[in-house]
C-alpha atoms as a PDB file:
ATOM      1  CA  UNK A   1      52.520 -27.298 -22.873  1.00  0.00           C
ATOM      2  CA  UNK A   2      53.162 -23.888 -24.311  1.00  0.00           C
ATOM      3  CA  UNK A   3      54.924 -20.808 -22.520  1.00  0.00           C
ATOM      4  CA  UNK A   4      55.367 -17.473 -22.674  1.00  0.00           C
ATOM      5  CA  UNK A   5      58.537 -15.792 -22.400  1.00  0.00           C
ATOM      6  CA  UNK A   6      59.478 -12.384 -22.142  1.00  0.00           C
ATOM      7  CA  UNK A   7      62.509 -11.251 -24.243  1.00  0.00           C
ATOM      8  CA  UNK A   8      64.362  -8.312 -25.466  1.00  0.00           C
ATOM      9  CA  UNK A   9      63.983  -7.127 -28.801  1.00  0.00           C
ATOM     10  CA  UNK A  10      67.440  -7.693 -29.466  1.00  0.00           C
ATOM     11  CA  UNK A  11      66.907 -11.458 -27.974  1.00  0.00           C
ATOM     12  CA  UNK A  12      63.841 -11.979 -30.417  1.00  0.00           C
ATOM     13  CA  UNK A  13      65.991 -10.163 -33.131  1.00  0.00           C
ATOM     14  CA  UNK A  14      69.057 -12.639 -32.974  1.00  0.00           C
ATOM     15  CA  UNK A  15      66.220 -15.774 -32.221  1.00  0.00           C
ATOM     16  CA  UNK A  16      64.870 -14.316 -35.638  1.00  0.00           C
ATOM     17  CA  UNK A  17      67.737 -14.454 -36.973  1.00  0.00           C
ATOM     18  CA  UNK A  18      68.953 -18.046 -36.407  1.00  0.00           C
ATOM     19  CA  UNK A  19      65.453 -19.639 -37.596  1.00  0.00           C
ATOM     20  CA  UNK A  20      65.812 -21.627 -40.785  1.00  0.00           C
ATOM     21  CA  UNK A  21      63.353 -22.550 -42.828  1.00  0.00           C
ATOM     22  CA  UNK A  22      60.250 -23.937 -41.567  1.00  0.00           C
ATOM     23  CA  UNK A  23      61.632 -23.776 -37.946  1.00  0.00           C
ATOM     24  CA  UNK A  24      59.775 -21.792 -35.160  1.00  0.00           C
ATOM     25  CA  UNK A  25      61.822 -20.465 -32.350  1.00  0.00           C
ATOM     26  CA  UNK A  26      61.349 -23.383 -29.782  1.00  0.00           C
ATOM     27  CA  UNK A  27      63.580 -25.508 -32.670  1.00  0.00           C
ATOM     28  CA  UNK A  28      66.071 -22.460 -32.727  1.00  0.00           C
ATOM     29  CA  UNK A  29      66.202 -22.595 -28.984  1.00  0.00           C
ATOM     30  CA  UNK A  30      66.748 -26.605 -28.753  1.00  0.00           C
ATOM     31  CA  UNK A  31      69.321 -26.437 -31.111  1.00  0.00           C
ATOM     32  CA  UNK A  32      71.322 -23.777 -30.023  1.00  0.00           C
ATOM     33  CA  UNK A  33      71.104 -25.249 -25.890  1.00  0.00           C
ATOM     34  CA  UNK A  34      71.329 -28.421 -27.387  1.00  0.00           C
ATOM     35  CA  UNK A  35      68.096 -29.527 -25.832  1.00  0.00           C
ATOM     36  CA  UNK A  36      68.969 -28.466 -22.303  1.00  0.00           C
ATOM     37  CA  UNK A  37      72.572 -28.856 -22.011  1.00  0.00           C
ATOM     38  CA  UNK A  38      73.271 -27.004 -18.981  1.00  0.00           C
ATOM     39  CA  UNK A  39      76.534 -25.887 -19.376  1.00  0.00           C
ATOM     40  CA  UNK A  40      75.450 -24.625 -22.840  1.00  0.00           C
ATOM     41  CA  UNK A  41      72.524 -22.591 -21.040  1.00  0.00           C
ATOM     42  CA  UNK A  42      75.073 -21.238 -18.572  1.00  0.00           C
ATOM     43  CA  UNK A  43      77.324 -19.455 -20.768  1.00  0.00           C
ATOM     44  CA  UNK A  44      74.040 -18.360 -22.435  1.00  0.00           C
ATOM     45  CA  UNK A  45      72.909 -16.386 -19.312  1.00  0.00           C
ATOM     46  CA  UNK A  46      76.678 -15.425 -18.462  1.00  0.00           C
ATOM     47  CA  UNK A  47      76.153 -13.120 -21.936  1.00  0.00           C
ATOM     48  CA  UNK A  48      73.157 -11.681 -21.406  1.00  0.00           C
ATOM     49  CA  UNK A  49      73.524  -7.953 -20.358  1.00  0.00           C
ATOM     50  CA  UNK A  50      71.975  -6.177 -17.339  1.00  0.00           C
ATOM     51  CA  UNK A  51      68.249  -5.005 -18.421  1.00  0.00           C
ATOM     52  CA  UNK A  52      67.964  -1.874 -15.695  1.00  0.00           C
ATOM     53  CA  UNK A  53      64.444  -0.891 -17.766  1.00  0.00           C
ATOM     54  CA  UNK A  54      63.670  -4.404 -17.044  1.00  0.00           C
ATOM     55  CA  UNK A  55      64.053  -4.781 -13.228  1.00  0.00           C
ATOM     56  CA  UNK A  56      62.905  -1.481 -12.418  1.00  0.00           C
ATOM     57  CA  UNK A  57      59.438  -2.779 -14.016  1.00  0.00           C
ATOM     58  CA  UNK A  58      59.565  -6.314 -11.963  1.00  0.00           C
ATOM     59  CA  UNK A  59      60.786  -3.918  -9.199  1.00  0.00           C
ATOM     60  CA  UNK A  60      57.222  -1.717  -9.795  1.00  0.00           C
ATOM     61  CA  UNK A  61      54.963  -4.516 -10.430  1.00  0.00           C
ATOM     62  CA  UNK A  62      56.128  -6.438  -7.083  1.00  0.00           C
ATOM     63  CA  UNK A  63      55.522  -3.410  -4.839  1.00  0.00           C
ATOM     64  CA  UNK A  64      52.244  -2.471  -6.596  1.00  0.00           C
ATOM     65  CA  UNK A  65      51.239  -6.280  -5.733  1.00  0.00           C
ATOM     66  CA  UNK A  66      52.403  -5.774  -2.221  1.00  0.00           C
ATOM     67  CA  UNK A  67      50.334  -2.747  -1.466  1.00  0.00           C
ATOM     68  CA  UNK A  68      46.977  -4.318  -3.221  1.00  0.00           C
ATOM     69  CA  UNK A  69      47.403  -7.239  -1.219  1.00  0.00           C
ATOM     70  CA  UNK A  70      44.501  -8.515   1.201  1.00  0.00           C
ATOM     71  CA  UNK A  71      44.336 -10.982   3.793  1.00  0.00           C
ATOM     72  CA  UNK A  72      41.400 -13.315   3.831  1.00  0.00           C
ATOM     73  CA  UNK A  73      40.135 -14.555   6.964  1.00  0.00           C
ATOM     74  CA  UNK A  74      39.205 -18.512   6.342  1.00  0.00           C
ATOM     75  CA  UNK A  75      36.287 -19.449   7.726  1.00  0.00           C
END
């Protein structure tokens, strides 16, 4: 199954950077979490910086949902 992520250009730019030859970024990812270690993941996310652009737009997109949002009466 194939996902897609959303990620900082400085996230893609350092995923870009660890790639080796022939790899595509789901290898880089495995092998730097060590396919899923979570304690490895963890510290990951404890280095990741606060993204204000980024909430503000989850923050936008949630309350635009919220207002176009319709109740169906089931029949």
């Amino acid at each position: 199954m194939v996902k897609t992520l959303m990620i900082s250009d400085e996230a893609y730019n350092a995923l870009k950077a660890s790639k080796k030859a022939g790899e595509s970024f789901s290898d880089v990812i495995l092998r730097k979490f060590s396919k899923g270690d979570p304690a490895r993941i963890l510290a990951a996310a404890r280095e990741l910086k606060p993204n204000p652009e980024l909430s503000e737009s989850i923050r936008q997109a949630s309350q635009e949902m919220r207002k176009n949002f319709r109740m169906r009466k089931l029949q």
